[in-house]
N, C-alpha and C. Protein backbone atom coordinates (compact mmCIF):
# COMPACT_ATOMS: atom_id res chain seq x y z
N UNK A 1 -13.73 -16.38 -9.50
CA UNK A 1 -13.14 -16.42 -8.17
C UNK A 1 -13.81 -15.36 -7.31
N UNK A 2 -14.18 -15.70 -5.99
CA UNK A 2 -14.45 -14.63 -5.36
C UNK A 2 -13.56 -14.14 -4.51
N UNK A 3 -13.37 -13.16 -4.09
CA UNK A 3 -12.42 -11.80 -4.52
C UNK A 3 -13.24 -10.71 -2.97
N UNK A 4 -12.38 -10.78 -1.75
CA UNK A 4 -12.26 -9.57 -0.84
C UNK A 4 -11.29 -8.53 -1.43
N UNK A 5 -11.88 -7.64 -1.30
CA UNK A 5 -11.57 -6.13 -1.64
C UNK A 5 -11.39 -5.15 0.03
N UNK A 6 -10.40 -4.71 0.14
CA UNK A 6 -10.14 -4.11 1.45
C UNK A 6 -8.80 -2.78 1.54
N UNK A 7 -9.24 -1.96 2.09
CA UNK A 7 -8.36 -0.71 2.04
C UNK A 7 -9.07 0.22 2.98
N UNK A 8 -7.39 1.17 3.37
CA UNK A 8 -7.61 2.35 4.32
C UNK A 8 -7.89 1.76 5.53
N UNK A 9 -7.55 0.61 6.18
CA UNK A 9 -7.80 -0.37 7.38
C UNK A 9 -7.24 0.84 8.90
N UNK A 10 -5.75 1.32 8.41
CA UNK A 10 -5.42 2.45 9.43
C UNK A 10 -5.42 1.67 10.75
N UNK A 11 -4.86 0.27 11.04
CA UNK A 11 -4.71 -0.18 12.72
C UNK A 11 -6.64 -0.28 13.20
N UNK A 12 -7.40 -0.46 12.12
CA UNK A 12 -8.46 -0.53 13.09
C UNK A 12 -9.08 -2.18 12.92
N UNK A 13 -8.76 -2.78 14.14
CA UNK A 13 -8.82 -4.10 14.35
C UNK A 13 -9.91 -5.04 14.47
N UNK A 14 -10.64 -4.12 14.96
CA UNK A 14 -12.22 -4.37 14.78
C UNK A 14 -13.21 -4.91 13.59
N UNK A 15 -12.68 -3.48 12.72
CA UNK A 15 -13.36 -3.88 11.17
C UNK A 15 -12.40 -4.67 10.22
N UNK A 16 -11.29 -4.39 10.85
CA UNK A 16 -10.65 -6.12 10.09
C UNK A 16 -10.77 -6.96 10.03
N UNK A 17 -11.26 -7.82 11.60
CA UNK A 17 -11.87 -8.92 11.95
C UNK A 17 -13.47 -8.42 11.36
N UNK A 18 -14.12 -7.85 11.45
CA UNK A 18 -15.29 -7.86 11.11
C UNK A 18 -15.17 -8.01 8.98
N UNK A 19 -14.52 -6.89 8.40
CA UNK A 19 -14.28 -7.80 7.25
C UNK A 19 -14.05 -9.07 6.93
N UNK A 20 -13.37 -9.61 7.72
CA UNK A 20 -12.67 -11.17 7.39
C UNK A 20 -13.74 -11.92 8.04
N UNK A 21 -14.69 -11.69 9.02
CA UNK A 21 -15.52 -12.75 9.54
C UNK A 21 -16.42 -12.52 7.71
N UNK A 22 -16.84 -11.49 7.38
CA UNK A 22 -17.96 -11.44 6.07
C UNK A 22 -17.19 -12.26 4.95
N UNK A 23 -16.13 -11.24 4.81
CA UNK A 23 -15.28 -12.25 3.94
C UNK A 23 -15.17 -13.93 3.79
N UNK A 24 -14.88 -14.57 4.96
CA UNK A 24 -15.31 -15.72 5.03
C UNK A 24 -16.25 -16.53 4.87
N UNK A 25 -17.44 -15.66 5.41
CA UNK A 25 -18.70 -16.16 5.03
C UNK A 25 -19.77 -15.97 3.82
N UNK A 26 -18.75 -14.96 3.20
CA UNK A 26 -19.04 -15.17 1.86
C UNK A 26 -18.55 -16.46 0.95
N UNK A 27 -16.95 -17.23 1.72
CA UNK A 27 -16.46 -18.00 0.67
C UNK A 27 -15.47 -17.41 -0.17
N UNK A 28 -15.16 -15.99 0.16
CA UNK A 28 -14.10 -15.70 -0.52
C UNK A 28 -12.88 -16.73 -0.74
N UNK A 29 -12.18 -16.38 -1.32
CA UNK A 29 -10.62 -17.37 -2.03
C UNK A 29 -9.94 -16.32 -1.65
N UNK A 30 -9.83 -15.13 -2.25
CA UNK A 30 -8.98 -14.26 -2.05
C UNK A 30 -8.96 -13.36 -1.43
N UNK A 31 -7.85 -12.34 -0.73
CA UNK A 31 -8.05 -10.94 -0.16
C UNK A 31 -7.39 -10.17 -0.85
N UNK A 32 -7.88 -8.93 -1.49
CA UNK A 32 -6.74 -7.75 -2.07
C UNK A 32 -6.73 -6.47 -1.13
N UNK A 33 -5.65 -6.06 -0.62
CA UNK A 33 -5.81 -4.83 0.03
C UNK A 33 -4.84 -3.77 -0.42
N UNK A 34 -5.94 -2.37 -0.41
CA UNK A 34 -4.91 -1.70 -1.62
C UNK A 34 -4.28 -0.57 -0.84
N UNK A 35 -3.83 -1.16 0.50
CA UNK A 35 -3.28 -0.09 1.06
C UNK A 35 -3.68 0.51 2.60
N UNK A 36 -2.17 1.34 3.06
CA UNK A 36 -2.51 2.07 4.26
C UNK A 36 -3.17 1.05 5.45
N UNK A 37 -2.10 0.11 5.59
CA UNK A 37 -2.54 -1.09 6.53
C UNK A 37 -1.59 0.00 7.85
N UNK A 38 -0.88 0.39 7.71
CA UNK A 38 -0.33 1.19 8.43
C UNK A 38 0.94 0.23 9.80
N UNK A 39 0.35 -0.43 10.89
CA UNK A 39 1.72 -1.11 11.07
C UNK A 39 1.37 -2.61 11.43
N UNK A 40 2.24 -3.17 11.65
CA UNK A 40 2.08 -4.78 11.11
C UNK A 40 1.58 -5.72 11.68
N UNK A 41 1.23 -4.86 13.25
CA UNK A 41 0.57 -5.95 13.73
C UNK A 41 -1.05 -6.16 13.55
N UNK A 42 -1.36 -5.50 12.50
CA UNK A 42 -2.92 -5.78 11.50
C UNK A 42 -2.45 -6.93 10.57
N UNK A 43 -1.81 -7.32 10.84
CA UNK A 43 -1.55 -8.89 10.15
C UNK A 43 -2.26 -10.28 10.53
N UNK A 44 -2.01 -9.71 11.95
CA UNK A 44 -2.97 -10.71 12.75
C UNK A 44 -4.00 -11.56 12.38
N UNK A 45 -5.15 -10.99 12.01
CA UNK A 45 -6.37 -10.94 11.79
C UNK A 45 -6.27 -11.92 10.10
N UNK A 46 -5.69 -11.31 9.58
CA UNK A 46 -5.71 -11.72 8.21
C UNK A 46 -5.12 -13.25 8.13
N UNK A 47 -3.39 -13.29 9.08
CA UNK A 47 -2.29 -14.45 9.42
C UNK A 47 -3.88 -15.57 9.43
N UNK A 48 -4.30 -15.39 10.70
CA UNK A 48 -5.43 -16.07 10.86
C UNK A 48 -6.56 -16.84 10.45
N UNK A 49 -6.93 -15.90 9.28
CA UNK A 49 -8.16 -16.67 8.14
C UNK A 49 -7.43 -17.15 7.42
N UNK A 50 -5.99 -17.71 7.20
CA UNK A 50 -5.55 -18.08 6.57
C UNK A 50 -5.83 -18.26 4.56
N UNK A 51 -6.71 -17.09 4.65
CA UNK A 51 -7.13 -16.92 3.22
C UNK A 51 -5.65 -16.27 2.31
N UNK A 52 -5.42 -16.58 1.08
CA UNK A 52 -4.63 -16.03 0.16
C UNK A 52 -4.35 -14.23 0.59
N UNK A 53 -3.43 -13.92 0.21
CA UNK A 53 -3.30 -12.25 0.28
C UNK A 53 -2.56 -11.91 -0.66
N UNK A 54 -3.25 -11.04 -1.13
CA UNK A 54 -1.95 -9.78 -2.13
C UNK A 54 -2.34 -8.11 -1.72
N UNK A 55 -1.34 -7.56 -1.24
CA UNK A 55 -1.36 -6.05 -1.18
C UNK A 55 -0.85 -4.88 -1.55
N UNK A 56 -0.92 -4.00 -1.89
CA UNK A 56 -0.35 -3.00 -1.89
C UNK A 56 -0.24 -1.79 -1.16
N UNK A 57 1.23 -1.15 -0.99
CA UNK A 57 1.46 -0.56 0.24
C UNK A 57 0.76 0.69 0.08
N UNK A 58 0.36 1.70 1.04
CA UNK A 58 -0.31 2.92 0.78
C UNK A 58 0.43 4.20 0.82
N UNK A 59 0.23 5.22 0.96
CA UNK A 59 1.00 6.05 1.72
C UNK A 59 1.26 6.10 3.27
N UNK A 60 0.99 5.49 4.06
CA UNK A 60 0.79 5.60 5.53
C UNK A 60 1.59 4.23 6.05
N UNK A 61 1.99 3.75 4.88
CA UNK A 61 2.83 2.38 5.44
C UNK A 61 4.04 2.45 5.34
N UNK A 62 4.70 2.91 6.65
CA UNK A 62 6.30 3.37 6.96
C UNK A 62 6.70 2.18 6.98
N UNK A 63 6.41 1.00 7.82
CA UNK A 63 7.38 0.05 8.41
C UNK A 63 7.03 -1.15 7.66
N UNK A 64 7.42 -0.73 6.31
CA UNK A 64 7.56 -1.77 4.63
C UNK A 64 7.90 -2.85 5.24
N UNK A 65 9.21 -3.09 5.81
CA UNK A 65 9.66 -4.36 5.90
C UNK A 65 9.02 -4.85 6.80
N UNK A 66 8.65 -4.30 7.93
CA UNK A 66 7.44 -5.26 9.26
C UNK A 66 6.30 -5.60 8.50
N UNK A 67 5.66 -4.97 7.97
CA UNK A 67 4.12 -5.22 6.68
C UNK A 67 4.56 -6.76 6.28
N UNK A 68 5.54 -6.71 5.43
CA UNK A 68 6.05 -7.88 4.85
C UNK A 68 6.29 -8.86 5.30
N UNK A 69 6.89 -8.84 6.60
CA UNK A 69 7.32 -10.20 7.32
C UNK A 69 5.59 -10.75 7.80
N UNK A 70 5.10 -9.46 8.55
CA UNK A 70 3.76 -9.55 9.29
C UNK A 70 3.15 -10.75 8.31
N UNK A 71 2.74 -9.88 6.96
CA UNK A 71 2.04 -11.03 6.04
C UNK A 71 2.71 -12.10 5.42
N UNK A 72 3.98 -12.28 5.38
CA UNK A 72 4.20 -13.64 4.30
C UNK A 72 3.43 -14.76 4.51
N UNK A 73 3.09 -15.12 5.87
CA UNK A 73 2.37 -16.67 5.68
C UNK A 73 1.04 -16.37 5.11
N UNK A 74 0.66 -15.08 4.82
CA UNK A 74 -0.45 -15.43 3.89
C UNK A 74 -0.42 -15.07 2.05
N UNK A 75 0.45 -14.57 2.34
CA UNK A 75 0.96 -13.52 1.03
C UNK A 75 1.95 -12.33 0.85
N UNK A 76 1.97 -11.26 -0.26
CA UNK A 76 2.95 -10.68 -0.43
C UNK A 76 2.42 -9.13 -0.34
N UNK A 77 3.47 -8.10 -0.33
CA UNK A 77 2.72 -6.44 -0.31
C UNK A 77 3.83 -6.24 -1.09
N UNK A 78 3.31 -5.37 -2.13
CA UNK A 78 3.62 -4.86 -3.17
C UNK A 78 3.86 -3.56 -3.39
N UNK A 79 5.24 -2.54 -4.19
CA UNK A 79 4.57 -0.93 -4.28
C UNK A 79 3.83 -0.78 -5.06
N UNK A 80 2.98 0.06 -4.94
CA UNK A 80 1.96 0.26 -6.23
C UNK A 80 2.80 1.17 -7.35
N UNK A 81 2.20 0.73 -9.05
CA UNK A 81 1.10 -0.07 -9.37
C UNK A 81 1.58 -1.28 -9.45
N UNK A 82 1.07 -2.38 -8.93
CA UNK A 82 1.03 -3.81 -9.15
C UNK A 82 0.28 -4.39 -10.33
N UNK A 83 0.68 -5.23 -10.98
CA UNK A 83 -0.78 -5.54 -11.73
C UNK A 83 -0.29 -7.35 -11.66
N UNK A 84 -1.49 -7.98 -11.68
CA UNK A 84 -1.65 -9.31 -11.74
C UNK A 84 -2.90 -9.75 -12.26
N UNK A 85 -2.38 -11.17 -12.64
CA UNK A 85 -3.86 -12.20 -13.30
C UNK A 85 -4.46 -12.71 -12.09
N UNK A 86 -6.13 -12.73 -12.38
CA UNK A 86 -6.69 -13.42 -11.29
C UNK A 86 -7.68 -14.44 -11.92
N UNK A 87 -7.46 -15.32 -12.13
CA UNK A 87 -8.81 -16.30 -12.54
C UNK A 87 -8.85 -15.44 -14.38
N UNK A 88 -7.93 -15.48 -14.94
CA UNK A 88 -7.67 -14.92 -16.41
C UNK A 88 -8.17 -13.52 -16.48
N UNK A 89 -8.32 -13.01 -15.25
CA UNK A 89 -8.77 -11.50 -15.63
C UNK A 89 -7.54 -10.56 -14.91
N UNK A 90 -7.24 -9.22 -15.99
CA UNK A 90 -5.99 -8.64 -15.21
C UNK A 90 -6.84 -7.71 -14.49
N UNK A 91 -5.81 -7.01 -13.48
CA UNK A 91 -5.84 -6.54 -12.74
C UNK A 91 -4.72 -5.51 -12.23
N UNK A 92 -5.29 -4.29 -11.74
CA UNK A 92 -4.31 -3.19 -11.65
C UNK A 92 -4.54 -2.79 -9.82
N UNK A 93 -3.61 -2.78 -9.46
CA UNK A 93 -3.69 -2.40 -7.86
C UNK A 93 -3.25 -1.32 -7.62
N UNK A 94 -3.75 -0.22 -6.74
CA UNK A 94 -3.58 1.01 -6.52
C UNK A 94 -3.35 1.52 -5.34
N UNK A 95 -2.70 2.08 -4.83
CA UNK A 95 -3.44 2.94 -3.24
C UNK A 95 -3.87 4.61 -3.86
N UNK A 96 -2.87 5.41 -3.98
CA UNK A 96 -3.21 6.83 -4.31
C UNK A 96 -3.30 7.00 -6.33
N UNK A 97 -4.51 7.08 -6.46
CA UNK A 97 -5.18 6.69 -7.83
C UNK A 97 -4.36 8.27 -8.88
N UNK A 98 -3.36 8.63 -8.51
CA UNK A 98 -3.19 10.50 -9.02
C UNK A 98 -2.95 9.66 -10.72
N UNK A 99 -2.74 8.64 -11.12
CA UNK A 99 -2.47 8.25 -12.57
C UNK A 99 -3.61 7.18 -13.20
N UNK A 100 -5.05 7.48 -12.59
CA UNK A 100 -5.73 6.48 -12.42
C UNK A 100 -6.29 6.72 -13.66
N UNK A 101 -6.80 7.84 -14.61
CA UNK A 101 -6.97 8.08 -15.77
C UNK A 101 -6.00 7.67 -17.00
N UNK A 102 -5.25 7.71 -16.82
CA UNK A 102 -4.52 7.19 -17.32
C UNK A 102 -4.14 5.82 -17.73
N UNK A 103 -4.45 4.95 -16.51
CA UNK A 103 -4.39 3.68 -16.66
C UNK A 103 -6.24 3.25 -17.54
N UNK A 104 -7.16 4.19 -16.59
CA UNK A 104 -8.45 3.84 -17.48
C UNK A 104 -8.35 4.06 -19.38
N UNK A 105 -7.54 4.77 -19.28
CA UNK A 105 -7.53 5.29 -21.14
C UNK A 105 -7.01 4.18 -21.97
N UNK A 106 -6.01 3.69 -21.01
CA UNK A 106 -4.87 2.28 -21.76
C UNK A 106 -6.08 1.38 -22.07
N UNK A 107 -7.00 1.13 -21.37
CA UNK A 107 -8.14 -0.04 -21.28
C UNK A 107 -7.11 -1.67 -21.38
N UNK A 108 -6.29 -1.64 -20.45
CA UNK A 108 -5.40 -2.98 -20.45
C UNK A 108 -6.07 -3.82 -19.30
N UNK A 109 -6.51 -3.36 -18.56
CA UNK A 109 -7.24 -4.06 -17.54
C UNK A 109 -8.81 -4.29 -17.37
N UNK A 110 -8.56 -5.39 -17.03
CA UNK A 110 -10.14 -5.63 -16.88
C UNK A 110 -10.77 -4.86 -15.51
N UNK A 111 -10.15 -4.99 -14.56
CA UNK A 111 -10.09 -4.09 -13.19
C UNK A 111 -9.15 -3.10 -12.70
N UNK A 112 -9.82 -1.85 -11.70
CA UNK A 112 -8.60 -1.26 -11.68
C UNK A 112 -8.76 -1.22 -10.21
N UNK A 113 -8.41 -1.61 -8.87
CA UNK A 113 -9.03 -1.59 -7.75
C UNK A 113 -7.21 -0.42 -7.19
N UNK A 114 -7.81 0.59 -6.37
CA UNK A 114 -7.36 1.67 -5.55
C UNK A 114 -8.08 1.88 -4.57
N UNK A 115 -7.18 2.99 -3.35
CA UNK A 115 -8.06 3.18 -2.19
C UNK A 115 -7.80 4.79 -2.28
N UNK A 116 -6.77 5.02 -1.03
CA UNK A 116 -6.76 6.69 -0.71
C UNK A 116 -7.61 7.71 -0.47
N UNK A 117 -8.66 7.24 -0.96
CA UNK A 117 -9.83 8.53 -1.14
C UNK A 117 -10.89 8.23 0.15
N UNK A 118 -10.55 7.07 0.59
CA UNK A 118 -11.66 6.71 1.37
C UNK A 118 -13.45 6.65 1.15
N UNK A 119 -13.45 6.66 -0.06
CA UNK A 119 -14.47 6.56 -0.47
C UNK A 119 -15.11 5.51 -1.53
N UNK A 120 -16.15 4.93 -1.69
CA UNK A 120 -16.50 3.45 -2.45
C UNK A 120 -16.94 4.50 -4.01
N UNK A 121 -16.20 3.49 -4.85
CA UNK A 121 -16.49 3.66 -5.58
C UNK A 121 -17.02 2.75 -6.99
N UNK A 122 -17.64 2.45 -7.81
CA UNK A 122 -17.93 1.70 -8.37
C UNK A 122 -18.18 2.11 -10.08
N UNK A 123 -17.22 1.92 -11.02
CA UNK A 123 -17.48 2.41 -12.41
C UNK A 123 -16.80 1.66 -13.62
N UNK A 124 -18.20 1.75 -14.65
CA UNK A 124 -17.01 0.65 -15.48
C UNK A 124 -16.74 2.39 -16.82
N UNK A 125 -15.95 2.09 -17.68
CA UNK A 125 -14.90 2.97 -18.78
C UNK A 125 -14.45 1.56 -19.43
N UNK A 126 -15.59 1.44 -20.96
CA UNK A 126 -14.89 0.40 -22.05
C UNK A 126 -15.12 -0.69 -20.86
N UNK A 127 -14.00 -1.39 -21.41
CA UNK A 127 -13.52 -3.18 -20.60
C UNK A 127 -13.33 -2.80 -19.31
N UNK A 128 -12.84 -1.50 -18.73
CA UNK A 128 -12.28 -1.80 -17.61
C UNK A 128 -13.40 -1.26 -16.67
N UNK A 129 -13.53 -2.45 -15.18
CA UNK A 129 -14.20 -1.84 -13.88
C UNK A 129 -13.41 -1.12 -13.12
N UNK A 130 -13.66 -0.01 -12.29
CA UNK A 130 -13.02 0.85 -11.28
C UNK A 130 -13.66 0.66 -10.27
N UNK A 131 -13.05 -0.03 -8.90
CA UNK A 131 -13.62 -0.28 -7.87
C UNK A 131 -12.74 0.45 -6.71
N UNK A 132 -13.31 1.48 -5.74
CA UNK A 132 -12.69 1.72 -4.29
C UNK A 132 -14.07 1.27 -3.83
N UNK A 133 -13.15 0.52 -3.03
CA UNK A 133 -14.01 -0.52 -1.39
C UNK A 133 -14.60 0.62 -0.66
N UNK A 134 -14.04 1.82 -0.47
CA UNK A 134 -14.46 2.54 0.60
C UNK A 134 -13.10 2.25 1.25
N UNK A 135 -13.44 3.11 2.95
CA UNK A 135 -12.63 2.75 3.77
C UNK A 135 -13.27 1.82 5.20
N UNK A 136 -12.07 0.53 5.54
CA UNK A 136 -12.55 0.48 6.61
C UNK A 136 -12.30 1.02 8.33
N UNK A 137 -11.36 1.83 7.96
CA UNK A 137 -11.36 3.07 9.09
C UNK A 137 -12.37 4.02 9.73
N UNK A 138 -13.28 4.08 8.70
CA UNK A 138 -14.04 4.94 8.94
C UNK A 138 -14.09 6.47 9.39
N UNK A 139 -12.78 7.08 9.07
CA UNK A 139 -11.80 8.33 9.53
C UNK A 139 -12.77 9.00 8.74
N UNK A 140 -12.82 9.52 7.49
CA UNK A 140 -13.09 10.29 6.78
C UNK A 140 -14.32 10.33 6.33
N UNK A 141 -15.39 9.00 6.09
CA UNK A 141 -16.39 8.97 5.94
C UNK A 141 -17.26 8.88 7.08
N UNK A 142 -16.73 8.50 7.79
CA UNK A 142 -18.06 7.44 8.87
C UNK A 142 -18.27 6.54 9.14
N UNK A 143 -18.13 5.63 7.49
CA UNK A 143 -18.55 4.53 7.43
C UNK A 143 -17.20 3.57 6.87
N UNK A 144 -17.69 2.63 7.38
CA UNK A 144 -16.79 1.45 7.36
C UNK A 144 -17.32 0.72 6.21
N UNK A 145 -16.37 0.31 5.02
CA UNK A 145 -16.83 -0.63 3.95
C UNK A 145 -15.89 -1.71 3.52
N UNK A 146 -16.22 -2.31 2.80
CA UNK A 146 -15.60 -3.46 1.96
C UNK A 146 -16.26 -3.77 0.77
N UNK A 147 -15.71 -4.74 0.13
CA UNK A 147 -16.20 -5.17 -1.46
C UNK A 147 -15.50 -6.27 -2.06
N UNK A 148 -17.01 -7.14 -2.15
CA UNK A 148 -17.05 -8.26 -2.57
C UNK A 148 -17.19 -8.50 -4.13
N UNK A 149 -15.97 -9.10 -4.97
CA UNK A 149 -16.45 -9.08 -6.40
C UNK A 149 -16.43 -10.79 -6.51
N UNK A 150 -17.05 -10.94 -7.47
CA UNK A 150 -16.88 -12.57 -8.05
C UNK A 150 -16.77 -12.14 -9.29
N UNK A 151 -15.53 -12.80 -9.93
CA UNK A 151 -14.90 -12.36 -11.12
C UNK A 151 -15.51 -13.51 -11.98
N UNK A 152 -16.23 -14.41 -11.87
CA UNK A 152 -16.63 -15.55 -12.81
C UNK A 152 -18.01 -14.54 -13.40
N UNK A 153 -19.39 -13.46 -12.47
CA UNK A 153 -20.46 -12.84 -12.91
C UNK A 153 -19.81 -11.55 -12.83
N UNK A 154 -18.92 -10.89 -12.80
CA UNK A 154 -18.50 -9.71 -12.59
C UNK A 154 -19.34 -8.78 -11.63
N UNK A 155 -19.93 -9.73 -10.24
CA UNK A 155 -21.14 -9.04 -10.00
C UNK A 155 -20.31 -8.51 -8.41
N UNK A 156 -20.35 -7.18 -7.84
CA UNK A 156 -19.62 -6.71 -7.37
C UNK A 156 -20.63 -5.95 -6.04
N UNK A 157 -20.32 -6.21 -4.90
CA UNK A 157 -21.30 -5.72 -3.88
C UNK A 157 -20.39 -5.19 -2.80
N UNK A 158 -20.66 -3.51 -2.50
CA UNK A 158 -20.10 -2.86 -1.68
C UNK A 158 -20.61 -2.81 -0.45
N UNK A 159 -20.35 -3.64 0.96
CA UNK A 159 -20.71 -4.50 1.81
C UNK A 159 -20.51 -3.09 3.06
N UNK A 160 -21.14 -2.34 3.55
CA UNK A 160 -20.79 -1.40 5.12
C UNK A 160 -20.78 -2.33 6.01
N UNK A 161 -19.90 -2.44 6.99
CA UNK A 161 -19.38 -3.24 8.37
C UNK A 161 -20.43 -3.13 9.47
């Protein structure tokens, strides 16, 4: 399955739509966002591509229940840790990674995707991959990212906006 990867968005509307235009034109199926969508009317963008959604909330996401309504017609937001099957591979969802060793030691997942740090990251430990998208805020780095996995080659490309 191919698989949008998205976090640390922070109300910036621009690189949302600019994710979701790549996203699309990659053919993605899915969107995962691991957080810090911050308030709900960044739903928009997503409501729109009418692509699948699953998220998890970040630290910066006060207005839980607006998040939720915002997204249902595409999907659900979750507290972290979430974990779900995707195309028979599990999966662990994160925003602030402070137990992220921990989950790498279990080796229960095939993926462990988190954000918070604002920074991309890419590592495998045993079975499991560790992926941060980066951020697409661009607050802390500069740069604006995303990440594209296809879980059928496990082949995983960290995409700047």
């Amino acid at each position: 399955m191919k698989i949008g990867i998205i976090s640390d968005t922070h109300d910036n509307l621009d690189g949302i739509r600019k994710a979701i235009n790549i996203f699309k034109e990659l053919g993605v199926e899915k969107i995962l966002h691991l957080g810090d969508f911050v308030a709900p009317f960044t739903a928009s963008p997503f409501v729109n591509s009418k692509l699948p959604f699953t998220g998890v909330f970040g630290n910066n996401d006060g207005e839980k229940f607006g998040l939720i309504k915002a997204f249902s017609p595409v999907g659900k937001i979750y507290s972290p840790p979430y974990e779900t099957e995707i195309d028979g591979k599990s999966f662990l969802l994160l925003h602030d990674p402070v137990t992220l060793d921990s989950y790498i030691k279990s080796q229960k997942y095939d993926y462990i995707l988190y954000g918070h740090f604002h920074r991309k990251h890419d590592e495998t430990v045993g079975r499991t991959r560790i992926i941060n998208p980066g951020e697409v805020c661009a607050i802390i780095t500069g740069v604006s990212s995303i990440a594209y996995l296809d879980t059928e080659s496990n082949n995983l490309e960290i995409i700047d906006l």
